[in-house]
C-alpha atoms as a PDB file:
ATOM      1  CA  UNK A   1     -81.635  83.125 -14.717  1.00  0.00           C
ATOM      2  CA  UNK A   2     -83.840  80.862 -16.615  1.00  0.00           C
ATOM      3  CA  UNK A   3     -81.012  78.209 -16.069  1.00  0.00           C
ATOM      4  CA  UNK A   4     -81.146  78.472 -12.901  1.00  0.00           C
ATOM      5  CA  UNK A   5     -85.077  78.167 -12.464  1.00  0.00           C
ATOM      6  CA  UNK A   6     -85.017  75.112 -14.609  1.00  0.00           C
ATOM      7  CA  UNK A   7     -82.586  73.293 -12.815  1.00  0.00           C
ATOM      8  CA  UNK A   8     -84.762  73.834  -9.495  1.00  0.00           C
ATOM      9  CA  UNK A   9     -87.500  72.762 -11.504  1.00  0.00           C
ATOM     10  CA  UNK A  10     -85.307  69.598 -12.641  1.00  0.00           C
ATOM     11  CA  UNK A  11     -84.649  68.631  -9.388  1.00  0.00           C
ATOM     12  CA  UNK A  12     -88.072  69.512  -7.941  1.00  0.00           C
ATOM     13  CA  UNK A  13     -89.221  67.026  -9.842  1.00  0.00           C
ATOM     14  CA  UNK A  14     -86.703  64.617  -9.389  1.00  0.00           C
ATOM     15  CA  UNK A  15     -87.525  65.171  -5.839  1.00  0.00           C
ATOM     16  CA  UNK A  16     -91.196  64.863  -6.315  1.00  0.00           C
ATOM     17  CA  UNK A  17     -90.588  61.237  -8.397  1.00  0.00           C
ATOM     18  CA  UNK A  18     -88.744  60.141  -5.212  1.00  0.00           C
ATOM     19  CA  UNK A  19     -91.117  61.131  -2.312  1.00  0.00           C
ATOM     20  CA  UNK A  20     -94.098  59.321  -4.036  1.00  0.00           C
ATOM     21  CA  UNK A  21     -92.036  56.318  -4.530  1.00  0.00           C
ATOM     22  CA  UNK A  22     -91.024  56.481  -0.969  1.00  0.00           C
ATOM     23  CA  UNK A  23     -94.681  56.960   0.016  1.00  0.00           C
ATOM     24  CA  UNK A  24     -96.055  54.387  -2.484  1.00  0.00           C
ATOM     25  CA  UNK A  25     -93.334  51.187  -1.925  1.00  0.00           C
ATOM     26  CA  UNK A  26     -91.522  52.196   1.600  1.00  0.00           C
ATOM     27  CA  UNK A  27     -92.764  51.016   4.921  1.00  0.00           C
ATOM     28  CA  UNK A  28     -90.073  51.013   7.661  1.00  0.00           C
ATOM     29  CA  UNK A  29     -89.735  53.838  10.780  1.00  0.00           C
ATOM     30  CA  UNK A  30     -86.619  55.661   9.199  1.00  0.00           C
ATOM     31  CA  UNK A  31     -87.046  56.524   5.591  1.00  0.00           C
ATOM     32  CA  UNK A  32     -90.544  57.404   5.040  1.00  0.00           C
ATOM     33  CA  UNK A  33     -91.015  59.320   8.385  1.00  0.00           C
ATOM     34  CA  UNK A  34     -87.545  60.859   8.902  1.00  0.00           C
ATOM     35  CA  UNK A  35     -86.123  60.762   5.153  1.00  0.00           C
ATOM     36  CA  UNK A  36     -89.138  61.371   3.506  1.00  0.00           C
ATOM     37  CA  UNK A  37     -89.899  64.770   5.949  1.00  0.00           C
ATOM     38  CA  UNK A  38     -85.958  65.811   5.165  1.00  0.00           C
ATOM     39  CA  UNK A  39     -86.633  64.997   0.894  1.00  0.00           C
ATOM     40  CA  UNK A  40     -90.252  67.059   1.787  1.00  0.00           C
ATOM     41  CA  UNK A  41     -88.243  70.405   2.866  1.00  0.00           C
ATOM     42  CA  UNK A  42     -85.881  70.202   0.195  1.00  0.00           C
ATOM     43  CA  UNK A  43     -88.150  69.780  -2.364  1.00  0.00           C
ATOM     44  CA  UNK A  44     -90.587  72.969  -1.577  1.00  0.00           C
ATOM     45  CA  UNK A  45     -86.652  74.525  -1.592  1.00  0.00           C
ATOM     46  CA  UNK A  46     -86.531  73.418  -5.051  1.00  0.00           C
ATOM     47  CA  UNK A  47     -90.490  74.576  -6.329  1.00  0.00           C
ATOM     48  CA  UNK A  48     -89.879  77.886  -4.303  1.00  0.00           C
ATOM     49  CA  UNK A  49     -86.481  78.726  -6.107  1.00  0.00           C
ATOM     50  CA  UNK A  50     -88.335  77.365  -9.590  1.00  0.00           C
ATOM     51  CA  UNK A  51     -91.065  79.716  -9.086  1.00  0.00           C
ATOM     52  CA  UNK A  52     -89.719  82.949  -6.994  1.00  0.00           C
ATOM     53  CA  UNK A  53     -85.515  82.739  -7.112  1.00  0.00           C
ATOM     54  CA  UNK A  54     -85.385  83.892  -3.638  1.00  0.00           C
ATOM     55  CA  UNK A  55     -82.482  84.677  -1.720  1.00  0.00           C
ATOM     56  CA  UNK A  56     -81.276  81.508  -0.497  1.00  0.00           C
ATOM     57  CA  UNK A  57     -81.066  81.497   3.535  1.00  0.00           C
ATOM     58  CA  UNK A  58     -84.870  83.312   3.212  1.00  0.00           C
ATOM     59  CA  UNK A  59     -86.221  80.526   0.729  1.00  0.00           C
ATOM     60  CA  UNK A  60     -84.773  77.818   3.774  1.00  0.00           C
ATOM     61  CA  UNK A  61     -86.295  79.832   6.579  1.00  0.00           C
ATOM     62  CA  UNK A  62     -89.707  80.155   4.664  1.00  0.00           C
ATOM     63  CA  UNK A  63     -89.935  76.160   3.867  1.00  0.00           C
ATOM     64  CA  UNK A  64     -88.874  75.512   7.488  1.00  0.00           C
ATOM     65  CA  UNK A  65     -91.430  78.059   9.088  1.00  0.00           C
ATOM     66  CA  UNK A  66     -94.248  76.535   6.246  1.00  0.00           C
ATOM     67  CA  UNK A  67     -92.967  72.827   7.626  1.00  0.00           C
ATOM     68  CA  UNK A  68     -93.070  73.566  11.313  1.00  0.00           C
ATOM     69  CA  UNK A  69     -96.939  75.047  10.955  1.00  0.00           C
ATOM     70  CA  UNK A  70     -98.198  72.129   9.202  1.00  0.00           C
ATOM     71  CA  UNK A  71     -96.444  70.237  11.798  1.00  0.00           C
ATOM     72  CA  UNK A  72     -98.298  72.673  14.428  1.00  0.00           C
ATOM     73  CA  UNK A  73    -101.727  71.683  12.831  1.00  0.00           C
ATOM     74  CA  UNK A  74    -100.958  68.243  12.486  1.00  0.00           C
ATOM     75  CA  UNK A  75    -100.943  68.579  16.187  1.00  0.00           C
ATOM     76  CA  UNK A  76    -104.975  70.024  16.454  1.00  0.00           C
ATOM     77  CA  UNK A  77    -105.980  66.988  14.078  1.00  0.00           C
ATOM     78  CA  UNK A  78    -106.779  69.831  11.073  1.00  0.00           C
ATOM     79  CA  UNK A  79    -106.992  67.027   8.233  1.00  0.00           C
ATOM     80  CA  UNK A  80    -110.366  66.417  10.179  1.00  0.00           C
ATOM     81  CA  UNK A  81    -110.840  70.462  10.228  1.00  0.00           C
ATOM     82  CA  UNK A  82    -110.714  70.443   6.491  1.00  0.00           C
ATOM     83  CA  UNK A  83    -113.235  67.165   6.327  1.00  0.00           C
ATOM     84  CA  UNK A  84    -110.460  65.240   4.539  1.00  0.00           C
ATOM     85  CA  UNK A  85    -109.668  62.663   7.277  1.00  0.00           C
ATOM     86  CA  UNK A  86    -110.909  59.440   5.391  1.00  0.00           C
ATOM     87  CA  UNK A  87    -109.245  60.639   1.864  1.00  0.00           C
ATOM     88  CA  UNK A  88    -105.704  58.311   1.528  1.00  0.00           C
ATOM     89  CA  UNK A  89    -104.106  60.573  -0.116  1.00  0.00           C
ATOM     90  CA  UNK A  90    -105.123  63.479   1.543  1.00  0.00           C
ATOM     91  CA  UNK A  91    -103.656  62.135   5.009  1.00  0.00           C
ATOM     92  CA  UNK A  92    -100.147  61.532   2.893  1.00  0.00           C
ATOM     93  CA  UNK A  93    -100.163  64.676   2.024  1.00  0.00           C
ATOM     94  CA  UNK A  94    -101.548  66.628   5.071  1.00  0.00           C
ATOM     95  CA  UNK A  95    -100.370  64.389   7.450  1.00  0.00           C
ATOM     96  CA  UNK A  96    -101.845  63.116  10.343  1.00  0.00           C
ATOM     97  CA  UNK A  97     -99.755  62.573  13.633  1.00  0.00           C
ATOM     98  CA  UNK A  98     -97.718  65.541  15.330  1.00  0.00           C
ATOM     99  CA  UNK A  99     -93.970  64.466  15.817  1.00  0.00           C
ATOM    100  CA  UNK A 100     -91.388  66.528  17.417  1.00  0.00           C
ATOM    101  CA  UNK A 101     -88.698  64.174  15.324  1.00  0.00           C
ATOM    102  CA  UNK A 102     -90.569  65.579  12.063  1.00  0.00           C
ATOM    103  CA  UNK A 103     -89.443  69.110  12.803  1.00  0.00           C
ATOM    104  CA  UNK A 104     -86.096  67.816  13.362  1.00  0.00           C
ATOM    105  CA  UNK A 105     -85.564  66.154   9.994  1.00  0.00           C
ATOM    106  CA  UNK A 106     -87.061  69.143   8.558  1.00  0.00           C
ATOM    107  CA  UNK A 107     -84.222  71.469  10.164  1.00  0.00           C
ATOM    108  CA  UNK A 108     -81.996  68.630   8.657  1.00  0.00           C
ATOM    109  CA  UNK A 109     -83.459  69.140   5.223  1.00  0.00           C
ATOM    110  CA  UNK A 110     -83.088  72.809   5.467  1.00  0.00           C
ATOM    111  CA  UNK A 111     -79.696  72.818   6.561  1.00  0.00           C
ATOM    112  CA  UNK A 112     -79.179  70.815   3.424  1.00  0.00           C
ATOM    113  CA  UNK A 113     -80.083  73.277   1.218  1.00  0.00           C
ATOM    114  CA  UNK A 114     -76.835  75.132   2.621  1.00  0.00           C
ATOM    115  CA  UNK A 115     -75.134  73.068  -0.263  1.00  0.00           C
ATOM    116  CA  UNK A 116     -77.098  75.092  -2.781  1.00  0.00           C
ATOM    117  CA  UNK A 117     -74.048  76.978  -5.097  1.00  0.00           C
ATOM    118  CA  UNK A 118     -75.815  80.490  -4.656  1.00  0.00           C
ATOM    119  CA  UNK A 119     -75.973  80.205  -0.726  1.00  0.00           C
ATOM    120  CA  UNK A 120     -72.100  81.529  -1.444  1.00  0.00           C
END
């Protein structure tokens, strides 16, 4: 089992190295928005499974339901709730703007996790 954690872990953090390189040196309408939100989903997959080992299909279905209720307060403007509107990194990482394509690449990215070897 500890095998199994670490190589979530690994690839958590592989995951991690890419998303901040993606937010840091990407500017275009299709990889930081769409890929980036797929990559996001994936990568809670990986910290979830690193921390918990869940059961695969409910480890997808909790990172999707997380995803989709940020997404929901995204919508209600709660970076400005929590004060943190003006903070740069705090808007990467809260996010800002409600998009219904956001929860699609996020179905995407959990769909993806399907290829995960215990799913079987």
């Amino acid at each position: 089992m500890a095998r199994i954690r670490l190589a979530y872990a690994l690839a958590f953090l592989l995951l991690l190295a890419v998303e901040v390189a993606i937010a840091l040196f990407v500017r275009d309408r299709l990889v930081r928005p769409l890929v980036g939100d797929m990559l996001v989903v994936i990568l809670l997959y990986c910290l979830l499974q690193a921390v918990f080992l869940v059961r695969p299909a409910a480890g997808a279905l909790g990172v999707f339901a997380f995803a989709c209720l940020i997404e929901g307060l995204q919508a209600v403007n709660y970076a400005a709730w929590l004060g943190v509107d003006h903070i740069g990194w705090a808007r990467v990482m809260l996010g800002t703007t409600f998009s219904w394509m956001d929860l699609v690449a996020y179905a995407v990215g959990c769909a993806l996790v399907r290829l995960d070897p215990r799913w079987r």
